[in-house]
N, C-alpha and C. Protein backbone atom coordinates (compact mmCIF):
# COMPACT_ATOMS: atom_id res chain seq x y z
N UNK A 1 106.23 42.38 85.64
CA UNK A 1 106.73 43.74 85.66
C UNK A 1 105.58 44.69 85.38
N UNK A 2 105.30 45.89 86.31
CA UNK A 2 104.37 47.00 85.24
C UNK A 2 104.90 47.16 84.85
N UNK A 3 103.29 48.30 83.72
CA UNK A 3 103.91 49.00 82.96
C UNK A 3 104.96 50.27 83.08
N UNK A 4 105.26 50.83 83.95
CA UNK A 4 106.41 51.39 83.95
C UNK A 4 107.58 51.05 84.03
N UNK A 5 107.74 49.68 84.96
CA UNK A 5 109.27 49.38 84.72
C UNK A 5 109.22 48.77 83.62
N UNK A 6 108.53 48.24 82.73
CA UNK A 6 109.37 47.91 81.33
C UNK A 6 109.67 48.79 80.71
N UNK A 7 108.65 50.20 80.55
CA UNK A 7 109.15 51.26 79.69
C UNK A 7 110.21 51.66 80.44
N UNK A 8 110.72 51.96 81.67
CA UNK A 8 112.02 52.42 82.06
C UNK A 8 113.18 51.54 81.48
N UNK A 9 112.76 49.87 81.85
CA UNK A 9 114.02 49.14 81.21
C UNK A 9 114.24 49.00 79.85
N UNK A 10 113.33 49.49 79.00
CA UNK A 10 113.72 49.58 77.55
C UNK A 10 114.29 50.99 77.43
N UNK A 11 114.03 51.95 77.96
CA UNK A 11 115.01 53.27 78.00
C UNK A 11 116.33 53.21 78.63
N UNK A 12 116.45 52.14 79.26
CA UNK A 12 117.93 52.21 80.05
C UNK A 12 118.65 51.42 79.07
N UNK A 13 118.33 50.17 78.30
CA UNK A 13 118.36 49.26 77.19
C UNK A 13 119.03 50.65 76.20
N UNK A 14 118.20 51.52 75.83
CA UNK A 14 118.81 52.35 74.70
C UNK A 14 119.87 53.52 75.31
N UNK A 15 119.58 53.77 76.54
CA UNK A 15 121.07 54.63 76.97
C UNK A 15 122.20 55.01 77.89
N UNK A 16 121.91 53.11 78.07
CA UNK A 16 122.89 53.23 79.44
C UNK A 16 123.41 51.63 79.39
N UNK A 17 124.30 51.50 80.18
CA UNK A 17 125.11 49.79 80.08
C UNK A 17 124.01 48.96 80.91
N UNK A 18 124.03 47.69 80.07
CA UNK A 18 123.04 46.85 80.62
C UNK A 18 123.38 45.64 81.10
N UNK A 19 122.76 44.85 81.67
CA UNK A 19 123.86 43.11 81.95
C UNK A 19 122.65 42.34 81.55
N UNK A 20 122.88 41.58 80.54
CA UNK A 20 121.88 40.73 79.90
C UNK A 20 122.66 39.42 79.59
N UNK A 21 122.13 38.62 80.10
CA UNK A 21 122.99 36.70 80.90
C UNK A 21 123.97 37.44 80.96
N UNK A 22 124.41 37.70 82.09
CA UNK A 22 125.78 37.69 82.67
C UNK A 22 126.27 38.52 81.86
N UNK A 23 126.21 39.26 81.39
CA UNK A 23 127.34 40.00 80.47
C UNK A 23 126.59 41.02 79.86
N UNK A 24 127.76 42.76 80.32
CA UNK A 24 127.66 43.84 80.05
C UNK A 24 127.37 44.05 78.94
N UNK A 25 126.56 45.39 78.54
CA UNK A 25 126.37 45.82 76.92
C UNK A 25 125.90 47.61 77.00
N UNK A 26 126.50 48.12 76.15
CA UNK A 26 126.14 49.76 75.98
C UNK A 26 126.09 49.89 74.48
N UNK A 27 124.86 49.94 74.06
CA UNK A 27 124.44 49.38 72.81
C UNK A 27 125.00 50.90 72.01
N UNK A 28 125.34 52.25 72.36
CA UNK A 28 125.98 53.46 71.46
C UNK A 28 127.22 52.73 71.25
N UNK A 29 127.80 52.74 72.35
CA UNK A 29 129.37 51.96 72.62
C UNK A 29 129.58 50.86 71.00
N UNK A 30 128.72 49.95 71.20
CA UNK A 30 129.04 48.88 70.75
C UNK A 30 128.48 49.24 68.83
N UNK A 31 127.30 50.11 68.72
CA UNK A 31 127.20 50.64 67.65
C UNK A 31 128.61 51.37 66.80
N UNK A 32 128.72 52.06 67.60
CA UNK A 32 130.25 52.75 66.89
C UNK A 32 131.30 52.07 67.18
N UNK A 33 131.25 50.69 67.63
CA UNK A 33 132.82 50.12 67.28
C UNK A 33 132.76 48.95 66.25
N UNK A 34 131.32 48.86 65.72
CA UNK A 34 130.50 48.40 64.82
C UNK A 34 130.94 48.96 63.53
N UNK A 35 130.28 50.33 63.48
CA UNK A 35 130.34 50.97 62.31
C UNK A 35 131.20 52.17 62.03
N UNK A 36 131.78 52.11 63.11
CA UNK A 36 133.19 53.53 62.85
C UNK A 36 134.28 52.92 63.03
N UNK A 37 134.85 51.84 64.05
CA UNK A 37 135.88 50.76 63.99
C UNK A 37 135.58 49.39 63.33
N UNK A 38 134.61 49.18 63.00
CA UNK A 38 134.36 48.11 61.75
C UNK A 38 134.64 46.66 62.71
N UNK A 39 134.32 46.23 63.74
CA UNK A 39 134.44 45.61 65.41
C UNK A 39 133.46 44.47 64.85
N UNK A 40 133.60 43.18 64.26
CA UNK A 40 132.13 42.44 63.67
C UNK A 40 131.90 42.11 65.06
N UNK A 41 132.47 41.64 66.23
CA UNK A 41 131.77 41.10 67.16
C UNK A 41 131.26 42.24 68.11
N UNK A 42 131.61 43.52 67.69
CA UNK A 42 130.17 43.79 68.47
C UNK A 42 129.10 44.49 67.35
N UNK A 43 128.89 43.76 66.56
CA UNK A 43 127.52 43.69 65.07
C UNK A 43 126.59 42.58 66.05
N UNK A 44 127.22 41.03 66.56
CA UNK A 44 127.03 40.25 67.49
C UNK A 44 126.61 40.81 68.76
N UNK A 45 126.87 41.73 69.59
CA UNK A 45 126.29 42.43 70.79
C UNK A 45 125.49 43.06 70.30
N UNK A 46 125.13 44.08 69.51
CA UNK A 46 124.11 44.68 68.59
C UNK A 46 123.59 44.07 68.51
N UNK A 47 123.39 43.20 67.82
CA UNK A 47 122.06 42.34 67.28
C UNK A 47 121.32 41.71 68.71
N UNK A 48 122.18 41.17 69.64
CA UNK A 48 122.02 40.54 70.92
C UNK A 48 120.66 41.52 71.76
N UNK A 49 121.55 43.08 71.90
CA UNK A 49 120.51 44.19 72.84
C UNK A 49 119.42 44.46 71.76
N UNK A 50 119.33 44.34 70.31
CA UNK A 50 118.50 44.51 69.45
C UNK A 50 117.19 43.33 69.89
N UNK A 51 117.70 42.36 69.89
CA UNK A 51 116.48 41.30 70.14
C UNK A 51 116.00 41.33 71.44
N UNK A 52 116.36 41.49 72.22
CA UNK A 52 115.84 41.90 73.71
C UNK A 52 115.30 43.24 73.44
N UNK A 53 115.68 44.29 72.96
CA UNK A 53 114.76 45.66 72.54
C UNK A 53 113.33 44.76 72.32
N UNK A 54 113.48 43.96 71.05
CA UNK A 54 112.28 43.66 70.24
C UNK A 54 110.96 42.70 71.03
N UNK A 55 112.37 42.21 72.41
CA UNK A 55 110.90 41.31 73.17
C UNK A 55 110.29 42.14 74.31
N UNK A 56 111.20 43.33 74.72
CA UNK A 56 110.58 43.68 75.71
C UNK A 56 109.48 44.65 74.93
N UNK A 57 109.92 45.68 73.60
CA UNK A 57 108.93 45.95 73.11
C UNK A 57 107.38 45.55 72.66
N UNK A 58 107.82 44.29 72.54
CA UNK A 58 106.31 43.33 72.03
C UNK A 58 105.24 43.17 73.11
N UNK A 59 106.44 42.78 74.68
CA UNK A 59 105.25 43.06 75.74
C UNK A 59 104.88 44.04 76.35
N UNK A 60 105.54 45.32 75.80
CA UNK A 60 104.93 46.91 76.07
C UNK A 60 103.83 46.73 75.12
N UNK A 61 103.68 46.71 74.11
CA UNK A 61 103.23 46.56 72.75
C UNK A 61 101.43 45.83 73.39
N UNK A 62 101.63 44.44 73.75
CA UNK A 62 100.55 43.73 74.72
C UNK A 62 99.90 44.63 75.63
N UNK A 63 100.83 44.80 76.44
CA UNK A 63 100.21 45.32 78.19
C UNK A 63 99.65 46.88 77.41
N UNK A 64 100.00 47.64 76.08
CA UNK A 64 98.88 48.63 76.21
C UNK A 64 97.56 48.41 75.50
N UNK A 65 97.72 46.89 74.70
CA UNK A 65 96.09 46.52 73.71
C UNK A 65 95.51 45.97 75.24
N UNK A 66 95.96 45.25 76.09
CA UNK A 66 94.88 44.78 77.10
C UNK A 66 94.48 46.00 78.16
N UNK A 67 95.64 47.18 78.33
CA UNK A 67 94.96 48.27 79.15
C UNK A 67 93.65 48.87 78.34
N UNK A 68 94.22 49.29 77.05
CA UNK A 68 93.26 49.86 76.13
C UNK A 68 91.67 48.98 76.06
N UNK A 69 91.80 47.79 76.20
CA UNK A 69 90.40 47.00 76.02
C UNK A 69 89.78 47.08 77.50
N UNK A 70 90.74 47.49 78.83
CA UNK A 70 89.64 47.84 79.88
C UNK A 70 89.56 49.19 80.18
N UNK A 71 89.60 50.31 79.13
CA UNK A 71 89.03 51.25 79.23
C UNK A 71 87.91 51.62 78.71
């Protein structure tokens, strides 16, 4: 992937419905039925789009120390 479509797919990740294995997720959605309907299984979808946040972040995170070292 470039670097732009990962930064696009981690922005769509934070504000729009996503399909990650087979199955939908709208991580606001699922936050407030979390913590305003008290919903534990989607604490379980949360945590799910949370760890995919954290891997696609890590290889944004990469792809700008190796751009940065060929400048």
């Amino acid at each position: 992937m470039e670097y732009q479509e990962k930064y696009d797919q981690l922005i769509k990740i934070l504000t729009e419905e996503v399909e990650i294995e087979g199955k939908k997720f709208n991580l606001k959605e699922d936050f407030d039925k979390l913590f305003i309907k008290e919903n534990k299984t989607a604490g379980t979808r949360v945590r799910k789009m949370m760890q995919e946040i954290k891997k696609l972040a890590q290889e944004i995170r990469d792809d700008v120390q190796d751009y940065k070292s060929k400048i």
